[in-house]
N, C-alpha and C. Protein backbone atom coordinates (compact mmCIF):
# COMPACT_ATOMS: atom_id res chain seq x y z
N UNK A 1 -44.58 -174.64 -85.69
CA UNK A 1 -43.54 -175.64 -85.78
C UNK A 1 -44.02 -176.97 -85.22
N UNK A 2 -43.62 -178.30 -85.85
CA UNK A 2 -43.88 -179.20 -85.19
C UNK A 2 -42.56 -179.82 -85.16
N UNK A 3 -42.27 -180.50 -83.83
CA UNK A 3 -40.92 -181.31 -83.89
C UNK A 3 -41.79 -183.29 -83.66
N UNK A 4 -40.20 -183.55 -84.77
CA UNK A 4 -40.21 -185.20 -84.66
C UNK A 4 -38.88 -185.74 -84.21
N UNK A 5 -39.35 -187.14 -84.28
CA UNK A 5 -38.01 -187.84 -84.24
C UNK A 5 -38.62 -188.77 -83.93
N UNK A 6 -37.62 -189.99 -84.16
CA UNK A 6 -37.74 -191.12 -84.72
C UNK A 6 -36.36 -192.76 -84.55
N UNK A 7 -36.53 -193.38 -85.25
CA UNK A 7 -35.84 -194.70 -85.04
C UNK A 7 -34.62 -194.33 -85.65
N UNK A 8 -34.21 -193.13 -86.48
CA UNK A 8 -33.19 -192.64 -87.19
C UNK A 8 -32.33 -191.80 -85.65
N UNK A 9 -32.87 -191.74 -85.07
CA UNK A 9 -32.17 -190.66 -83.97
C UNK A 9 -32.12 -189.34 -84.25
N UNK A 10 -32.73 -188.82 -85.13
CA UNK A 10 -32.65 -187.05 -85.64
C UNK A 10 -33.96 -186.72 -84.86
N UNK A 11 -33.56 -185.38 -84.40
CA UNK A 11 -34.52 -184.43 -84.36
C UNK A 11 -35.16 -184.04 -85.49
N UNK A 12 -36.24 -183.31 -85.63
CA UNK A 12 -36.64 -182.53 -87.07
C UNK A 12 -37.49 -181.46 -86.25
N UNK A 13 -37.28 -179.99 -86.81
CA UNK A 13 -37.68 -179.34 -86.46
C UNK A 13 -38.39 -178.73 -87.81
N UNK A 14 -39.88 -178.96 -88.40
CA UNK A 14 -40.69 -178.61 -88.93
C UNK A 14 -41.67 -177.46 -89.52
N UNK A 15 -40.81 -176.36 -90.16
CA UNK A 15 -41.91 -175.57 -90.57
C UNK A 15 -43.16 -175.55 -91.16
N UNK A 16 -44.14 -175.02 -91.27
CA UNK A 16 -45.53 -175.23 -91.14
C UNK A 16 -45.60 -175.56 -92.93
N UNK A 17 -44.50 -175.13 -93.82
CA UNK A 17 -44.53 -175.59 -94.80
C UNK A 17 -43.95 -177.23 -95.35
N UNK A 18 -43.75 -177.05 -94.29
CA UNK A 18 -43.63 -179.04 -94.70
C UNK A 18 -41.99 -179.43 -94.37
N UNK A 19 -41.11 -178.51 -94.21
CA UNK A 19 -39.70 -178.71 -94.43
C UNK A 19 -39.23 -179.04 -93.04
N UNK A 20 -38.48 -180.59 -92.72
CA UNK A 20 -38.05 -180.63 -91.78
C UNK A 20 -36.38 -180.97 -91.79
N UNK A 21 -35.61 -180.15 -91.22
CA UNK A 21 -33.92 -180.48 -91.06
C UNK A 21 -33.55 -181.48 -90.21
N UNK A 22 -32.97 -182.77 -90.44
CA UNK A 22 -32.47 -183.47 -88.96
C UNK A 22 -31.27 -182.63 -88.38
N UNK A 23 -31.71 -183.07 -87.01
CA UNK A 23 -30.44 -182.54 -86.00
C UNK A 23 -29.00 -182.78 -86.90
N UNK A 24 -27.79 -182.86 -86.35
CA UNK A 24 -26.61 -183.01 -86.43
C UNK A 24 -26.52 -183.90 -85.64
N UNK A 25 -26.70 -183.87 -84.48
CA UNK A 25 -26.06 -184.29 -82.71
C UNK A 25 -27.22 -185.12 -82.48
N UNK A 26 -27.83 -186.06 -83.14
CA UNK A 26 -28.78 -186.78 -82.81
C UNK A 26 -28.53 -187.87 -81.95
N UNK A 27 -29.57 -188.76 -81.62
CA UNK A 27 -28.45 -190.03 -80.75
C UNK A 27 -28.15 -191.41 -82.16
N UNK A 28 -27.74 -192.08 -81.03
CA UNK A 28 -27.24 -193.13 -82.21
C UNK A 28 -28.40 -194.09 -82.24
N UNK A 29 -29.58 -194.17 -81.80
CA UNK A 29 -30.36 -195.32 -81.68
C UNK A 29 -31.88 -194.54 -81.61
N UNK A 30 -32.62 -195.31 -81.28
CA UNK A 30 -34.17 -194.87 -81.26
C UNK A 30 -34.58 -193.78 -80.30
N UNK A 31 -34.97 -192.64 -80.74
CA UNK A 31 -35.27 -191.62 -80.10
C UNK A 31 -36.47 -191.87 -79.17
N UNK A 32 -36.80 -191.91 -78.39
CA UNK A 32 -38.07 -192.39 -77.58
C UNK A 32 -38.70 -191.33 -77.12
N UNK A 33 -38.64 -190.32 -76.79
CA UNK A 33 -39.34 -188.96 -76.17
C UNK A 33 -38.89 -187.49 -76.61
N UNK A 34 -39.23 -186.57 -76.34
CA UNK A 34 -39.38 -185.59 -76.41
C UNK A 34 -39.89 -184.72 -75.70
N UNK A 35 -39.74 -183.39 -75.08
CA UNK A 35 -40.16 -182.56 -74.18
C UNK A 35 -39.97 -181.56 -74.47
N UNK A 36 -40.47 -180.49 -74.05
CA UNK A 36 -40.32 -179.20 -74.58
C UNK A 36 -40.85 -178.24 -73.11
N UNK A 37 -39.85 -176.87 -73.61
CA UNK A 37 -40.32 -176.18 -72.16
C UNK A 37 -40.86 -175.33 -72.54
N UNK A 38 -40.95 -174.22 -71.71
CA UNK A 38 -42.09 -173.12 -72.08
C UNK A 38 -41.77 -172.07 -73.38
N UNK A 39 -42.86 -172.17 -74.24
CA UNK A 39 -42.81 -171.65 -74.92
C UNK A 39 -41.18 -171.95 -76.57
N UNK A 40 -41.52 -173.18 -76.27
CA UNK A 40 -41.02 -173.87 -77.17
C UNK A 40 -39.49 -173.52 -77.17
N UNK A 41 -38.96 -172.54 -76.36
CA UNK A 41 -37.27 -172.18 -75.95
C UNK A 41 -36.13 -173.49 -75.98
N UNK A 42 -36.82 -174.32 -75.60
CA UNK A 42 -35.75 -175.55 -75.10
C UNK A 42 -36.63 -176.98 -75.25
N UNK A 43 -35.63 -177.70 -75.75
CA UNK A 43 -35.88 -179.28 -76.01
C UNK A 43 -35.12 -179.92 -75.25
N UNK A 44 -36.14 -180.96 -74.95
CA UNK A 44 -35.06 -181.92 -73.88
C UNK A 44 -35.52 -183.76 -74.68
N UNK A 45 -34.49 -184.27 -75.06
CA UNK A 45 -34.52 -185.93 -76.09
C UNK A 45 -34.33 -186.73 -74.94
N UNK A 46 -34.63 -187.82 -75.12
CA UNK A 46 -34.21 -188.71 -74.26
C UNK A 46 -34.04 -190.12 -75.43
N UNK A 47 -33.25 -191.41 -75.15
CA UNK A 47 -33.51 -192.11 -76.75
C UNK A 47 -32.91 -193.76 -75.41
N UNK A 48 -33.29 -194.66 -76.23
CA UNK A 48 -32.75 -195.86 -76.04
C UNK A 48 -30.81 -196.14 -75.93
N UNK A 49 -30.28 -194.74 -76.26
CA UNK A 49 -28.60 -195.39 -76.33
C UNK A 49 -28.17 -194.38 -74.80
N UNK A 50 -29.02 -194.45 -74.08
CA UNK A 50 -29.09 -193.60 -72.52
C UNK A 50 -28.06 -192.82 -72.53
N UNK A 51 -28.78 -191.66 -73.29
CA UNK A 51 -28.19 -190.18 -73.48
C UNK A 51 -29.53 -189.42 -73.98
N UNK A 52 -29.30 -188.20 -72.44
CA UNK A 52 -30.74 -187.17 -72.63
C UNK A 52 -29.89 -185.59 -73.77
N UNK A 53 -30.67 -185.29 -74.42
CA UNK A 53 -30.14 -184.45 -75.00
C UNK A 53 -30.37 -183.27 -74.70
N UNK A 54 -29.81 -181.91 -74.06
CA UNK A 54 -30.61 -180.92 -74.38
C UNK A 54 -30.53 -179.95 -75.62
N UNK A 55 -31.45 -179.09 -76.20
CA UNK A 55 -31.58 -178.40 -77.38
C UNK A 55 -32.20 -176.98 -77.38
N UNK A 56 -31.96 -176.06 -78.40
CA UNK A 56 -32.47 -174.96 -78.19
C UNK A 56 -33.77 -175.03 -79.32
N UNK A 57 -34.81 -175.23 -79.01
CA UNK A 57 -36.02 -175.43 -79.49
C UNK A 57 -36.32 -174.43 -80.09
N UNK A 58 -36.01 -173.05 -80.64
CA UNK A 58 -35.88 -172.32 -81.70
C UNK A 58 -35.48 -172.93 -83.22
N UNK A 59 -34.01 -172.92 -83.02
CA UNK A 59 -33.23 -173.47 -83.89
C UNK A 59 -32.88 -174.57 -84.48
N UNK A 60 -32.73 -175.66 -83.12
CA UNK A 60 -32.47 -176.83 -83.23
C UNK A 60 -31.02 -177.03 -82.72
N UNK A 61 -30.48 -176.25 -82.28
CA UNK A 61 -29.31 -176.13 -82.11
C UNK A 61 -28.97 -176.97 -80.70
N UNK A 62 -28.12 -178.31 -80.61
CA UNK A 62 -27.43 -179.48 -79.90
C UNK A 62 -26.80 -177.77 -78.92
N UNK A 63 -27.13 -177.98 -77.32
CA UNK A 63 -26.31 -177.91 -76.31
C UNK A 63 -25.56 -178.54 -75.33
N UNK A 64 -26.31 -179.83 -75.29
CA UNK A 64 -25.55 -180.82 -74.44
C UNK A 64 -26.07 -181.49 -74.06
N UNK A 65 -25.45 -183.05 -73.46
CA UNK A 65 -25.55 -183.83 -72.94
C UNK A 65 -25.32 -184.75 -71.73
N UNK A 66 -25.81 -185.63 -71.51
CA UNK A 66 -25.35 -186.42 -70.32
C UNK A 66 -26.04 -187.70 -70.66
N UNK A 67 -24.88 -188.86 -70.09
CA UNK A 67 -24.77 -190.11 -71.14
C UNK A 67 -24.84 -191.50 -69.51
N UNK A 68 -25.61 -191.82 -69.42
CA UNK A 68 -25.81 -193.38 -68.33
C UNK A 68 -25.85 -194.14 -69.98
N UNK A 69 -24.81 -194.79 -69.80
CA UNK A 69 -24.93 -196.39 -71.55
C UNK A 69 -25.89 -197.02 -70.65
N UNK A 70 -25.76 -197.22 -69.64
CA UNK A 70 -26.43 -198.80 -69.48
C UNK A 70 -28.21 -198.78 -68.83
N UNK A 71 -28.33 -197.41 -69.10
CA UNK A 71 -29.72 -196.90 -69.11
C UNK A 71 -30.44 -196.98 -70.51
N UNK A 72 -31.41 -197.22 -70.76
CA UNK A 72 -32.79 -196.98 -71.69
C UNK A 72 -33.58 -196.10 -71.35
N UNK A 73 -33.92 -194.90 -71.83
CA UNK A 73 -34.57 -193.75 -71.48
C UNK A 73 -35.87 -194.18 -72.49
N UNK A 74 -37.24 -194.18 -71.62
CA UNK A 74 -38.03 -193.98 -72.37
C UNK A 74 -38.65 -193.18 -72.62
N UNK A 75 -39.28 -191.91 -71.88
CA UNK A 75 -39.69 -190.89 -71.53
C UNK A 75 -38.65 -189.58 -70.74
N UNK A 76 -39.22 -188.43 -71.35
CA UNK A 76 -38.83 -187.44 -70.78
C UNK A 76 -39.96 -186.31 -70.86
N UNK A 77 -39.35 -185.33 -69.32
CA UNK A 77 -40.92 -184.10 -68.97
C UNK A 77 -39.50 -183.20 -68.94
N UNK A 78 -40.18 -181.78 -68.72
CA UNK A 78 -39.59 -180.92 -68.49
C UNK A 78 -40.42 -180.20 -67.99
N UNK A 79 -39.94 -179.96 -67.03
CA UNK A 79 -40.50 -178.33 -65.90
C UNK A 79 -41.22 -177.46 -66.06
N UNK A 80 -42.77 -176.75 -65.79
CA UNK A 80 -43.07 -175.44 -66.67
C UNK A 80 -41.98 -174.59 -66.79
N UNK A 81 -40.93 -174.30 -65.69
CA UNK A 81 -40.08 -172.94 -65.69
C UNK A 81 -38.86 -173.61 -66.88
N UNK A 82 -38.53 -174.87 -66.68
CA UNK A 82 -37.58 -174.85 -68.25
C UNK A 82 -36.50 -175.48 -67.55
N UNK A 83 -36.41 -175.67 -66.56
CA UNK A 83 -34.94 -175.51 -65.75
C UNK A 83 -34.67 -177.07 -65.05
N UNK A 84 -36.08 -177.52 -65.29
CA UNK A 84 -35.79 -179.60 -64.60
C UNK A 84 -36.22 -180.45 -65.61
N UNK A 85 -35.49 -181.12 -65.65
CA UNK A 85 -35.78 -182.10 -66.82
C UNK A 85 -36.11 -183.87 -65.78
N UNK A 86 -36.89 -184.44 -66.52
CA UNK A 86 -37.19 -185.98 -65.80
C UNK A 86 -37.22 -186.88 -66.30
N UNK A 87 -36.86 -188.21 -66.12
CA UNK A 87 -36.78 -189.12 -67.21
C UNK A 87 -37.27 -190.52 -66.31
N UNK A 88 -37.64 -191.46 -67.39
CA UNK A 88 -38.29 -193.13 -66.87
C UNK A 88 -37.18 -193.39 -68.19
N UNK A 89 -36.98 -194.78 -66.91
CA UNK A 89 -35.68 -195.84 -67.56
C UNK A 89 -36.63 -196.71 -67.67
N UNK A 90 -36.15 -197.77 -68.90
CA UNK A 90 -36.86 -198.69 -69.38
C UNK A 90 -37.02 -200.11 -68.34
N UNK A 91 -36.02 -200.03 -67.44
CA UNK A 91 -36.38 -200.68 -66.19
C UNK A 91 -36.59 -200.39 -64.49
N UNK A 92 -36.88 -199.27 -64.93
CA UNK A 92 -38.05 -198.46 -63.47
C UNK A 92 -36.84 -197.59 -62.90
């Protein structure tokens, strides 16, 4: 599997044959990062409309969120164990 995303705000979760689905629950603006935990279980988005997303990196399936507006997320890590997620704001 390869995952994308992009200036559209969708996830795409990529089978090796070429086919990628956008999310549903994408953000509304430029997706900026991506993270993934062990063993590809869980996705963690982070995007410019400062809302981190989390996801079930199987499926693709939107679990939830948490929303700072007046943040810019540019980056996001996630934990080897799966369980911390980290993020850089576009102004430190």
């Amino acid at each position: 599997r390869v995952i994308s995303a992009g200036d559209d705000g969708a996830v795409r979760i990529w089978d090796l044959g070429g086919t990628g689905t956008p999310s549903k629950n994408g953000h509304k603006s430029t997706l900026s990062s991506i993270a993934m935990g062990p063993f590809g279980q869980k996705l963690c988005t982070c995007g410019l409309d400062g809302v981190i997303k989390h996801w079930d990196g199987k499926d693709g399936v939107f679990l939830k969120e948490v929303a700072k507006k007046d943040e810019k997320f540019i980056r996001s890590a996630m934990s080897p164990d799966g369980l911390k997620i980290g993020v850089a704001c576009e102004d430190g």
